[in-house]
Protein backbone atom coordinates (compact mmCIF):
# COMPACT_ATOMS: atom_id res chain seq x y z
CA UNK A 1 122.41 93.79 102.21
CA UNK A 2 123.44 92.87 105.58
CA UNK A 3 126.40 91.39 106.71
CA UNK A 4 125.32 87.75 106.89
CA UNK A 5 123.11 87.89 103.47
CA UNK A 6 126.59 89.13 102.10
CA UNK A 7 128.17 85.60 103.31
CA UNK A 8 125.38 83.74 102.42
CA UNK A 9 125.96 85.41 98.69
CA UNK A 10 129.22 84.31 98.18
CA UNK A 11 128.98 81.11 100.29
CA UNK A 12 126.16 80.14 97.06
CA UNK A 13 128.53 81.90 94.74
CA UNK A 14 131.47 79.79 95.49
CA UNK A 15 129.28 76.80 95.15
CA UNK A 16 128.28 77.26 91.69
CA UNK A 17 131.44 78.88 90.45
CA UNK A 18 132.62 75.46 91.18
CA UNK A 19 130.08 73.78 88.65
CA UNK A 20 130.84 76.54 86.10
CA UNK A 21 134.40 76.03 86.44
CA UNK A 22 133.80 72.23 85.52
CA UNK A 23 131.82 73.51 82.41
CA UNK A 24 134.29 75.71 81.59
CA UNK A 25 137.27 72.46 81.82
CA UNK A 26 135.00 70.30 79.85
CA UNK A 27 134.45 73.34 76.96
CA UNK A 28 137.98 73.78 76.78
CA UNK A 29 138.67 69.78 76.87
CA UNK A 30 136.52 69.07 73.73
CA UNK A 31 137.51 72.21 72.08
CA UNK A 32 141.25 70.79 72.11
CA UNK A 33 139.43 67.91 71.38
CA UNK A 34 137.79 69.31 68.49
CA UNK A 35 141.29 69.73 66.89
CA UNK A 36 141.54 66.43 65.63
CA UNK A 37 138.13 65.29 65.95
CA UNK A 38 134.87 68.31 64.54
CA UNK A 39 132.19 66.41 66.51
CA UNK A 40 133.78 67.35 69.97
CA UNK A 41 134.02 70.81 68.97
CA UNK A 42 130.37 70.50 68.41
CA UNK A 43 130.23 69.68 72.22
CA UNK A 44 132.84 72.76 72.98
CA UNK A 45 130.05 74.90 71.38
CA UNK A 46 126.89 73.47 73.06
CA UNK A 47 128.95 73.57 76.63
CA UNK A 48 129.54 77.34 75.53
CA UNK A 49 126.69 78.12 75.13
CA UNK A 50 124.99 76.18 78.13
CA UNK A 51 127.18 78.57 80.55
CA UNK A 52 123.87 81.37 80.89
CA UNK A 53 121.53 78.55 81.34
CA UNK A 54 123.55 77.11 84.15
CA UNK A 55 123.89 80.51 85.39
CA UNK A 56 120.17 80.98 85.52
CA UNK A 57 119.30 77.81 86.80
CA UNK A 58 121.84 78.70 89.48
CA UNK A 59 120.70 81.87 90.34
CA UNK A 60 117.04 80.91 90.26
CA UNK A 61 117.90 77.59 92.68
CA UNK A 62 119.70 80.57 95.25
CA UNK A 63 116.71 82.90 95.16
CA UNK A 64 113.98 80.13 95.75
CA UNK A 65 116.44 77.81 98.34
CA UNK A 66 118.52 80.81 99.89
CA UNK A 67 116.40 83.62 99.72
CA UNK A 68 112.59 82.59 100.28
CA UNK A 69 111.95 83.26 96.16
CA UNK A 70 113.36 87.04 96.22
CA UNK A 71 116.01 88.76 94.79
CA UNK A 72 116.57 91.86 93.38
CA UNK A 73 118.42 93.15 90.17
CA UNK A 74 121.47 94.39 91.85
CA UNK A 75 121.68 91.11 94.29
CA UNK A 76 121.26 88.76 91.18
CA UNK A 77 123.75 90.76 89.09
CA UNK A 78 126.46 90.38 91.95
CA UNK A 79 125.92 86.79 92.64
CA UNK A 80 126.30 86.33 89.12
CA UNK A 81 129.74 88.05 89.10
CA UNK A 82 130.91 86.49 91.82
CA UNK A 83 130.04 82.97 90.16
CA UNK A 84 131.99 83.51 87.49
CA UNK A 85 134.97 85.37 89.38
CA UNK A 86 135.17 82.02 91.34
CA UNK A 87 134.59 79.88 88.46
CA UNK A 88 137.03 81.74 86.31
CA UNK A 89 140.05 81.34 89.38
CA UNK A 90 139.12 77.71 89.28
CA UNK A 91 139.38 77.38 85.24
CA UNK A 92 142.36 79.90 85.46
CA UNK A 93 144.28 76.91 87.45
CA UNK A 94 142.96 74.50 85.36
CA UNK A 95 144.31 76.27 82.09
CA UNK A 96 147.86 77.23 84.14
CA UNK A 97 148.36 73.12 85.14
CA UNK A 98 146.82 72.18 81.04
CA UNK A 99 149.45 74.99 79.54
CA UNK A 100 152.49 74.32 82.12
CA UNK A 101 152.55 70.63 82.22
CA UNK A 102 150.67 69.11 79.06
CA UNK A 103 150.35 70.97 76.28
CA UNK A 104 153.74 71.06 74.94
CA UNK A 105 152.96 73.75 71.91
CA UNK A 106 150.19 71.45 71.29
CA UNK A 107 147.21 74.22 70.69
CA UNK A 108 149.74 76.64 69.16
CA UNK A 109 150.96 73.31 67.01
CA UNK A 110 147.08 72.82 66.29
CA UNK A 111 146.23 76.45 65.00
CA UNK A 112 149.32 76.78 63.10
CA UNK A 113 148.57 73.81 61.28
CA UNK A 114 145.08 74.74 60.14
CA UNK A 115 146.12 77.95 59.59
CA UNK A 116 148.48 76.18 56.55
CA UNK A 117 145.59 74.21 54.76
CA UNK A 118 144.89 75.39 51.76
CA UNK A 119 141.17 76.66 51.81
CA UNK A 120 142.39 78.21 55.30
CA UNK A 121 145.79 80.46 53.70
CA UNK A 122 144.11 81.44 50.93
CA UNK A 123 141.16 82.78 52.52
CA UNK A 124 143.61 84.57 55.16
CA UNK A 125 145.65 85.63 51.69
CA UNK A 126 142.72 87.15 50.44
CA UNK A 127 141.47 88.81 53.54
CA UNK A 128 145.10 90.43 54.14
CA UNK A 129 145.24 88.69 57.09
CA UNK A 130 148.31 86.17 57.12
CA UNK A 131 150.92 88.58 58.38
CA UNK A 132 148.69 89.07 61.12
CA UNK A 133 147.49 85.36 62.41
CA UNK A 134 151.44 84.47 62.09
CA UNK A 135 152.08 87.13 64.29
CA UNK A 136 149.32 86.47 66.45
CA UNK A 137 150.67 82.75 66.32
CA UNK A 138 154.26 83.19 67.26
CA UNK A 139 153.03 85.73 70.29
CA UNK A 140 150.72 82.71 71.52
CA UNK A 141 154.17 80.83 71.51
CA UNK A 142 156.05 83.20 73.24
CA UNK A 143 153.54 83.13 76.02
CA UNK A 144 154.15 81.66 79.87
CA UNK A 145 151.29 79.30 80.38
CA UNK A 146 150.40 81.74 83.55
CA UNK A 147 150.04 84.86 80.97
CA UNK A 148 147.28 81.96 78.58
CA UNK A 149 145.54 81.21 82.19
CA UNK A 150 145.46 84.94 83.21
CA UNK A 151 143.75 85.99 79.36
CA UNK A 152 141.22 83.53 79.87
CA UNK A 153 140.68 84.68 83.35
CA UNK A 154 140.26 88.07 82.28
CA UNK A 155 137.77 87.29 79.72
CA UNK A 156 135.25 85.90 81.97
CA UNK A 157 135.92 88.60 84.33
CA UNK A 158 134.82 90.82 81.59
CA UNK A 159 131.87 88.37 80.28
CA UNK A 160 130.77 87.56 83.87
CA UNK A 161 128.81 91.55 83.86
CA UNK A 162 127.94 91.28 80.84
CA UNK A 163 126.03 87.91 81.19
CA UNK A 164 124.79 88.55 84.68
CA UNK A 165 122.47 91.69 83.63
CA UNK A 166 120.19 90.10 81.31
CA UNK A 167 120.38 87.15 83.86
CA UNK A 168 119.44 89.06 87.04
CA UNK A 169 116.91 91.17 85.16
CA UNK A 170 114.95 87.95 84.18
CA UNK A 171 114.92 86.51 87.32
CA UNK A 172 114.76 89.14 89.60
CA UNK A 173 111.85 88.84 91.77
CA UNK A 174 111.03 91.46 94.83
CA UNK A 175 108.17 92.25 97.66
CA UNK A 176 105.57 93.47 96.35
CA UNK A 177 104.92 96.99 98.24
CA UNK A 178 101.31 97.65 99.29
């Protein structure tokens, strides 16, 4: 890869980790959503799961428009990590302004509380689990909202890979060598 097809890469990348970030807001607004109301967390799902379609689409939009309908493997696979590297700094500062300036203990409010219904302790009682989740829970609390922003960055840092390579294999598309 040249120089230039290196720009033009990341210059597509950027684009698109732009529209993934705004997936990746409006998944995390109806799952806080979903708190107090199941049918957005219905939506939290289906956004969720929408993220390798939207990927795909992406990807196959840069190989026909930016690259004359090539691409191979390892090209797809990086503009696929560098989509969600992008997207993921954009939906880190999205998290960092939610956790610093709205939230308020809201989510860790949220979990605690259906962590207390009954059907919810009881299962956790029988799976040996409460000690744990309240644990878990009062670490969540004790986090900076930069340290909340930073785990979610890191997860689609580490989910970015791991969607890009089925991703890239399906759509890669080379010269045929005669």
């Amino acid at each position: 890869m040249t120089g230039i097809e290196y720009i033009q890469l990341k210059a597509f990348a950027r684009i698109d980790g732009a529209l993934l970030a705004l997936v990746l807001v409006g998944c995390f607004v109806c799952y806080l959503l979903g708190m107090q109301a199941p049918l957005y967390g219905i939506g939290a799902m289906a956004l969720a799961v929408s993220v390798p379609f939207l990927v795909g689409w992406r990807l196959k939009r840069f190989r026909d428009k930016g690259l004359d309908g090539q691409i191979s493997f390892l090209r797809g696979l990086g503009y696929v990590v560098f989509v969600f590297f992008y997207g993921g700094l954009l939906f880190a500062l999205a998290q960092y302004a939610y956790f610093a300036y709205l939230d308020g203990g809201y989510l860790a409010n949220m979990l605690t509380e259906m962590m207390s219904q009954p059907e919810n302790s009881e299962m956790l009682r029988q799976l040996g689990m409460t000690q744990q989740i309240d644990e878990s829970l009062e670490l969540m609390r004790q986090m900076r909202p930069i340290d909340l922003s930073l785990q979610g960055l890191t997860m689609l840092l580490m989910i970015g890979p791991l969607v890009g390579i089925p991703v890239a294999a399906l759509l890669k598309r080379e010269l045929k060598k005669n």
